[in-house]
C-alpha atoms as a PDB file:
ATOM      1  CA  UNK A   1      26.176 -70.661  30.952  1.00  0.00           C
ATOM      2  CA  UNK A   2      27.350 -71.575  34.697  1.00  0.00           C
ATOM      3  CA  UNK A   3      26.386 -71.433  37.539  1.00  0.00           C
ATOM      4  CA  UNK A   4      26.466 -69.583  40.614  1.00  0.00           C
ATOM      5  CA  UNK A   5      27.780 -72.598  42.664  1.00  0.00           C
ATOM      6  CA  UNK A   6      30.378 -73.120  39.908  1.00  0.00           C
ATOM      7  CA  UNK A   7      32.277 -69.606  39.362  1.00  0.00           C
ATOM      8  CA  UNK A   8      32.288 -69.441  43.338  1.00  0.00           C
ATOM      9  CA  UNK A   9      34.058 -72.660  43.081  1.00  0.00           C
ATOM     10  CA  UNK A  10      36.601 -71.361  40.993  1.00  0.00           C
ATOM     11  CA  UNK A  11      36.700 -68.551  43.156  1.00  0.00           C
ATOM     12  CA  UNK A  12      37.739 -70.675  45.835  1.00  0.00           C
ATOM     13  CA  UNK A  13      40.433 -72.619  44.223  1.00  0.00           C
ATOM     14  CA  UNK A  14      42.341 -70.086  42.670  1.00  0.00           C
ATOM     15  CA  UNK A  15      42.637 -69.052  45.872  1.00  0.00           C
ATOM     16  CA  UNK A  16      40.639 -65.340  45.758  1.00  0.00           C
ATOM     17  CA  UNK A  17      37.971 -66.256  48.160  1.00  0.00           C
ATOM     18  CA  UNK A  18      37.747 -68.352  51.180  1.00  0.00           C
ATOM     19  CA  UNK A  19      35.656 -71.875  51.192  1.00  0.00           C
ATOM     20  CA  UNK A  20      32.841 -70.050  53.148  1.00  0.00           C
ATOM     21  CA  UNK A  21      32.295 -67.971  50.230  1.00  0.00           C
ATOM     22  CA  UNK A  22      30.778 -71.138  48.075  1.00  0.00           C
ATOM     23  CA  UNK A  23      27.057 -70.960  48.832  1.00  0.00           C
ATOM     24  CA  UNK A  24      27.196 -67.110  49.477  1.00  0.00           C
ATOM     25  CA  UNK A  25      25.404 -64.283  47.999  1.00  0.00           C
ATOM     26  CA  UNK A  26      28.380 -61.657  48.251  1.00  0.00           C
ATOM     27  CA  UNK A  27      29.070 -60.004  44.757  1.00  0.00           C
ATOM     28  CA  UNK A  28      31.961 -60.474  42.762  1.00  0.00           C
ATOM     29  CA  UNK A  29      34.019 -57.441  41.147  1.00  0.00           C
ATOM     30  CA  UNK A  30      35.517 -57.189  37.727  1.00  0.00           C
ATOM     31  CA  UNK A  31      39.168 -58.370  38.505  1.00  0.00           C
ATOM     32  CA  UNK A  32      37.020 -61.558  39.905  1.00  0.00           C
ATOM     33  CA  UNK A  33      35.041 -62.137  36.638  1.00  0.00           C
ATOM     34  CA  UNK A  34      38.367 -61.705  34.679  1.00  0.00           C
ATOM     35  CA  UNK A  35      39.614 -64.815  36.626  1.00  0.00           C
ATOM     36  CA  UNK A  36      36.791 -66.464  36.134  1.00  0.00           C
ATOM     37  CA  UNK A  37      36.589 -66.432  32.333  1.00  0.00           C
ATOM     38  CA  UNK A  38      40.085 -67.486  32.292  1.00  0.00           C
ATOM     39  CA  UNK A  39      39.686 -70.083  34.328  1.00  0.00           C
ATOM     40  CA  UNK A  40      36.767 -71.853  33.023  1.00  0.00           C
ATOM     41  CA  UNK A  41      37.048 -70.413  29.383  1.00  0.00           C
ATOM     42  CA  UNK A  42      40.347 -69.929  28.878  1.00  0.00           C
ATOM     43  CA  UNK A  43      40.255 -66.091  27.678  1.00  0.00           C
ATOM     44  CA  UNK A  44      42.441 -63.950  29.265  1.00  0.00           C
ATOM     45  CA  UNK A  45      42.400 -60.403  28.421  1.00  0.00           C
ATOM     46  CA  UNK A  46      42.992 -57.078  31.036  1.00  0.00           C
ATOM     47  CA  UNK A  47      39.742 -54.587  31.251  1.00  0.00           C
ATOM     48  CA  UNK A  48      40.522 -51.299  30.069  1.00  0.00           C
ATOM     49  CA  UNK A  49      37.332 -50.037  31.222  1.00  0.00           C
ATOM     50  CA  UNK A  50      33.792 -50.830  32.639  1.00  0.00           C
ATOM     51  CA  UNK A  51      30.517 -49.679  33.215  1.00  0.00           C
ATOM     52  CA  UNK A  52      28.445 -50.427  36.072  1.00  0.00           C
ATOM     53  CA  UNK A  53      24.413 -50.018  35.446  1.00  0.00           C
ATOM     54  CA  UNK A  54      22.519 -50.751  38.557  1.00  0.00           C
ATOM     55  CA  UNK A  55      18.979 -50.559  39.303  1.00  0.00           C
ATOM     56  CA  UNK A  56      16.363 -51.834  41.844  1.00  0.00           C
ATOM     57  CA  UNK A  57      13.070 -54.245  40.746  1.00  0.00           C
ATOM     58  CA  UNK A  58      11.154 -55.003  43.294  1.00  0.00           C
ATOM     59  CA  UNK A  59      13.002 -54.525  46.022  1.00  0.00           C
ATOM     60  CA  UNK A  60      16.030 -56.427  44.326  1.00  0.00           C
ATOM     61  CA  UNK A  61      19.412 -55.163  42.964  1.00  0.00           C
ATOM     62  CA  UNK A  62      20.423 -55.974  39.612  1.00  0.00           C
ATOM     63  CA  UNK A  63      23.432 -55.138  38.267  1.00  0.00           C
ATOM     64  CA  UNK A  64      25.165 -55.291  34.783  1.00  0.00           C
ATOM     65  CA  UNK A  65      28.684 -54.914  33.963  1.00  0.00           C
ATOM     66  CA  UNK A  66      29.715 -53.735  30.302  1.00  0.00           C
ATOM     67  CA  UNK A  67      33.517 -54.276  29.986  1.00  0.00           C
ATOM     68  CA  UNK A  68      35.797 -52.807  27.027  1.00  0.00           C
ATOM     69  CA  UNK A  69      38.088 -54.825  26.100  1.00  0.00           C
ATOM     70  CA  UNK A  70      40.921 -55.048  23.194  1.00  0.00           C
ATOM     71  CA  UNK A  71      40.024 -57.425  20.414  1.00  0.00           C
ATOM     72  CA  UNK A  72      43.238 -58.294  19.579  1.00  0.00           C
ATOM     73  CA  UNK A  73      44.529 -59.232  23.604  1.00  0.00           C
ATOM     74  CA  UNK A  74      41.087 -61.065  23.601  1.00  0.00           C
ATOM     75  CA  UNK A  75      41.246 -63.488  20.226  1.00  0.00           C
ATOM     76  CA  UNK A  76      44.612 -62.173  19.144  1.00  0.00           C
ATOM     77  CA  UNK A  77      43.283 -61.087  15.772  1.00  0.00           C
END
């Protein structure tokens, strides 16, 4: 699992967000996550789809991203 701190790091040195953006609580977007994973786990694949399910707890937003991907672009099997 990482952290917060560290995929807005990677963020920042791929060069998608800005230095101010480490520390922040703006969201990140589906093209970010796919840079992410590459980046720290080398998988990269393209997102033929998503689904966004959002709801509200308490006052907070949480949201959950289901991606479809293609097995064989992901683990080439």
């Amino acid at each position: 699992m990482f952290l917060l701190r560290e995929i807005q790091q990677v963020l920042v040195e791929i060069g998608d967000k800005d230095p101010s953006f480490i520390g922040s609580r703006e969201w990140i977007g589906a093209i970010e996550l796919s840079f992410v994973l590459d980046k720290l786990l080398g998988v990269s694949f393209t997102i033929s789809s998503f689904l966004q399910i959002s709801f509200q707890h308490d006052g907070q937003l949480f949201c959950f991203f289901f991606f479809l991907c293609d097995w064989k672009d992901l683990f080439g099997i």
